[in-house]
N, C-alpha and C. Protein backbone atom coordinates (compact mmCIF):
# COMPACT_ATOMS: atom_id res chain seq x y z
N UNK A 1 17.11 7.97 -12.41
CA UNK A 1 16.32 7.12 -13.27
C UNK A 1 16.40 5.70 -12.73
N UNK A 2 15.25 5.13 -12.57
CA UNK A 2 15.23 3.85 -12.11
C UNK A 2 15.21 2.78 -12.96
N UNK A 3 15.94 1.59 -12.88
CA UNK A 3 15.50 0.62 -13.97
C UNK A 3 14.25 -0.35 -13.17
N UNK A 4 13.82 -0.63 -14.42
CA UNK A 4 11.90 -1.53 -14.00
C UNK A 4 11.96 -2.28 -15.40
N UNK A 5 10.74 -2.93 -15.05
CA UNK A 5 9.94 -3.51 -16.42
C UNK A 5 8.32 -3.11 -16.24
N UNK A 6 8.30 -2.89 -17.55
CA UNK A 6 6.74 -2.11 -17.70
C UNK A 6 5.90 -3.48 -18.16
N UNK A 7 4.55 -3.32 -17.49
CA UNK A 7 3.14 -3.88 -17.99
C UNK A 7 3.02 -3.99 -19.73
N UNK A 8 3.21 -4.89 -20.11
CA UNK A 8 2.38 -4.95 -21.68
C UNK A 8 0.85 -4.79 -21.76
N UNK A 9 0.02 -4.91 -21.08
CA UNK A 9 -1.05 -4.72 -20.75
C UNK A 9 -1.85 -3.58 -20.43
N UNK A 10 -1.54 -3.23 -19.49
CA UNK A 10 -1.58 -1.85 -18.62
C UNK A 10 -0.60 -0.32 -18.50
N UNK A 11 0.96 -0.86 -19.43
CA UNK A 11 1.98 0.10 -18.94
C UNK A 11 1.89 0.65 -18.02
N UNK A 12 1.72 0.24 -16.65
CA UNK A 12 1.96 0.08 -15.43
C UNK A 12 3.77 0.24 -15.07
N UNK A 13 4.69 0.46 -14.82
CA UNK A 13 5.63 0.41 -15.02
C UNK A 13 6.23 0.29 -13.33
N UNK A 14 6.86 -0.83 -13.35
CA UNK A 14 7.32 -1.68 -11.53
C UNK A 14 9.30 -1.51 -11.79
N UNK A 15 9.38 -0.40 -10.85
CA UNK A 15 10.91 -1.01 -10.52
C UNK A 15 11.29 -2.14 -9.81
N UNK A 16 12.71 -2.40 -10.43
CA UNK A 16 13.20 -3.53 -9.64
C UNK A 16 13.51 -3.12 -8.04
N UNK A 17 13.14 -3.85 -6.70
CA UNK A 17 12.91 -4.02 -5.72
C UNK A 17 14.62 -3.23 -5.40
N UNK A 18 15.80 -3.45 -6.19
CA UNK A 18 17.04 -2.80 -5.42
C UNK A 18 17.15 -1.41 -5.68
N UNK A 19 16.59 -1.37 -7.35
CA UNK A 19 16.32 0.37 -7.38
C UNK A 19 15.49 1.06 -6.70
N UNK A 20 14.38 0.12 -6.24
CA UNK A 20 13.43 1.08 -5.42
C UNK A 20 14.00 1.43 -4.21
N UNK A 21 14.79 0.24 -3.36
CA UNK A 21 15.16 0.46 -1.94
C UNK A 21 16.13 1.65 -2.06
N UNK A 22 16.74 1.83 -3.20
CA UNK A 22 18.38 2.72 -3.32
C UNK A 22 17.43 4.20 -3.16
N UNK A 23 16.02 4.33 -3.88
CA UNK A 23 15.67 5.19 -4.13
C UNK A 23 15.18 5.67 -2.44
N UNK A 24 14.58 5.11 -2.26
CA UNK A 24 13.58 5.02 -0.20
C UNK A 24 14.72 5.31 0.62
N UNK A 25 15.87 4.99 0.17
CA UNK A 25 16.77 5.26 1.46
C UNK A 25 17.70 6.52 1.26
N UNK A 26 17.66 7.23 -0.30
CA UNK A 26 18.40 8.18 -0.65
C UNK A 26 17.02 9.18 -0.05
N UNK A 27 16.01 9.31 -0.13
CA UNK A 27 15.02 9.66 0.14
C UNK A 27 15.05 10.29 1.70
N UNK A 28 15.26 9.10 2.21
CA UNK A 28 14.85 8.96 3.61
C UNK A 28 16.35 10.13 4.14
N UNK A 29 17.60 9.76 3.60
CA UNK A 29 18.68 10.89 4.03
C UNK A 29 18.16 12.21 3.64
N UNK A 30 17.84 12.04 2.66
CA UNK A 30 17.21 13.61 2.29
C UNK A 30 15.88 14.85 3.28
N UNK A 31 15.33 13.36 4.22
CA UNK A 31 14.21 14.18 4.80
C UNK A 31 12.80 14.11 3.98
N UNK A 32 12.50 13.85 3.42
CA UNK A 32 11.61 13.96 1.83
C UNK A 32 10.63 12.54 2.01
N UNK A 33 11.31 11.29 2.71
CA UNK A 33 9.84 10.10 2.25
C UNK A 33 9.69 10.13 3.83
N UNK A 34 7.85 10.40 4.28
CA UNK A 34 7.79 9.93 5.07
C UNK A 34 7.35 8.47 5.79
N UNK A 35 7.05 8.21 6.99
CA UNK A 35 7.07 7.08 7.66
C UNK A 35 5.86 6.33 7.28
N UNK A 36 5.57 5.02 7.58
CA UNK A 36 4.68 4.40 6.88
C UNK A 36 3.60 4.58 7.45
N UNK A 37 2.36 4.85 7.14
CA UNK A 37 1.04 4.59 7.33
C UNK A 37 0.75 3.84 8.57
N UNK A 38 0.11 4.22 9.84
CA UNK A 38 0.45 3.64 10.79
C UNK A 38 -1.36 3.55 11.35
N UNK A 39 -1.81 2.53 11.14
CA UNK A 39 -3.16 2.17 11.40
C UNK A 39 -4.37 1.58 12.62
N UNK A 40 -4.21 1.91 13.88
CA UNK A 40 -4.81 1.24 14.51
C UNK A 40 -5.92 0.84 14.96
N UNK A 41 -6.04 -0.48 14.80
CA UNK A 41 -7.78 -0.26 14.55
C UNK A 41 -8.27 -1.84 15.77
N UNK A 42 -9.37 -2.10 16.43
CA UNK A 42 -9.58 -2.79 17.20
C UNK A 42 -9.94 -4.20 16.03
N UNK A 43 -9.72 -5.26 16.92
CA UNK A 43 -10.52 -6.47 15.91
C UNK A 43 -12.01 -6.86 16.90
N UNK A 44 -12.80 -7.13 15.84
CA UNK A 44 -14.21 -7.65 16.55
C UNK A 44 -14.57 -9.21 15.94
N UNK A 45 -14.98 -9.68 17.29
CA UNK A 45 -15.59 -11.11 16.96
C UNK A 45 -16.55 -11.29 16.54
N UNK A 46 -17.05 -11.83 14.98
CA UNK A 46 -18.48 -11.82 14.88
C UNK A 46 -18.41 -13.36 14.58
N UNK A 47 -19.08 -14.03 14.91
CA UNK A 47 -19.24 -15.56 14.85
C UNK A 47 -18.46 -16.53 15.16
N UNK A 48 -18.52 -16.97 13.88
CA UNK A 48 -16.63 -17.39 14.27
C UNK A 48 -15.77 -17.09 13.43
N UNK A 49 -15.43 -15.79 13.43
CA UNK A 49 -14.52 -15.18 12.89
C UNK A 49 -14.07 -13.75 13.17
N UNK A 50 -12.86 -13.07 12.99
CA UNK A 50 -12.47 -12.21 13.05
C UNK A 50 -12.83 -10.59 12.18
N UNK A 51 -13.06 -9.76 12.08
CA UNK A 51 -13.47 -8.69 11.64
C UNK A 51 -12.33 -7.73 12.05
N UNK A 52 -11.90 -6.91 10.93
CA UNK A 52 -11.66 -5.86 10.96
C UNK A 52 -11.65 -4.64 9.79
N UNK A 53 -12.90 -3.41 10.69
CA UNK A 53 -13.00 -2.40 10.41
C UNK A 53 -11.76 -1.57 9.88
N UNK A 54 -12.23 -0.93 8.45
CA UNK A 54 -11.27 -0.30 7.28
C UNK A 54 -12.01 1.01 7.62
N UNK A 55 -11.79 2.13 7.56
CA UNK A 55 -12.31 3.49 8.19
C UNK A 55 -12.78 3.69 6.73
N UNK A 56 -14.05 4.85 6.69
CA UNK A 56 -14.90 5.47 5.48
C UNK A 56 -13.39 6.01 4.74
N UNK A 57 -13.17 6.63 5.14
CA UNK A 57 -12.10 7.78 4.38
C UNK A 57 -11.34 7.06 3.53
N UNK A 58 -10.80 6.07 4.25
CA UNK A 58 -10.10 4.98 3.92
C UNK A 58 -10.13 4.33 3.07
N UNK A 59 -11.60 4.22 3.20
CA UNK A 59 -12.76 2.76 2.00
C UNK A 59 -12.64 3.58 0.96
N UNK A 60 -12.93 5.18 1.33
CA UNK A 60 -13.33 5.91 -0.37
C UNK A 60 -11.92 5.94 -1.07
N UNK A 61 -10.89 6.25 -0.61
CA UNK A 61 -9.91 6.46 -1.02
C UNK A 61 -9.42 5.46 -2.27
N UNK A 62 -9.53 4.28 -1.18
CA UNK A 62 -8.79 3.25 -2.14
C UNK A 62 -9.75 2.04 -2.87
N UNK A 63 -11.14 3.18 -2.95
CA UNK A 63 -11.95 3.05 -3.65
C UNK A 63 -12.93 1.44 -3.77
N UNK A 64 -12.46 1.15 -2.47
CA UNK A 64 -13.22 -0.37 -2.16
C UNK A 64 -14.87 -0.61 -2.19
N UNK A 65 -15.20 -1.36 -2.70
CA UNK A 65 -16.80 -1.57 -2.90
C UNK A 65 -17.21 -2.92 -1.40
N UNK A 66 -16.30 -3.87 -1.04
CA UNK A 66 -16.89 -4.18 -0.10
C UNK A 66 -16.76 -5.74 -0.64
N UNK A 67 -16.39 -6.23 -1.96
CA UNK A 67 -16.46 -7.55 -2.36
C UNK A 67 -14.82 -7.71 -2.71
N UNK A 68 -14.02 -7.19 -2.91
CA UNK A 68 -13.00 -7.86 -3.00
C UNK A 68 -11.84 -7.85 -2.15
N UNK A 69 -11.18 -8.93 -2.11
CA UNK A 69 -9.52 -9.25 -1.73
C UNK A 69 -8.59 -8.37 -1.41
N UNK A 70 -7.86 -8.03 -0.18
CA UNK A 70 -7.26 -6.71 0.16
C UNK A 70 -6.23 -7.79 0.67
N UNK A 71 -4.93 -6.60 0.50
CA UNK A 71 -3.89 -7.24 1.61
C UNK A 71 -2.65 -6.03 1.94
């Protein structure tokens, strides 16, 4: 059981950052979490600025429309 604090809003519920790590690394001995998401993708110059392509699969997944803020 992890300790967190939950969303009043949303009940969204966020562990604290030491329970999570205790949890990722008991995990990780176990065989069970795998490795992170490993993405490579080219950058393109369009003007003056940088571009980089998010793959379809990708876009649908995490359900992006194309107007907002990613990080």
């Amino acid at each position: 059981m992890e300790k967190g604090e939950r969303c009043d809003y949303c009940s969204e519920e966020f562990p604290y950052e030491g329970e999570a790590q205790a949890t990722i690394e008991a995990a990780r001995r176990l065989g069970v979490w795998p490795e992170p998401l490993k993405l490579y993708r080219k950058l393109i110059r369009s003007g003056r600025g940088v571009v980089l392509h998010i793959p379809t699969d990708l876009e649908r997944q995490m359900k992006l429309k194309g107007d907002e803020e990613v990080s």
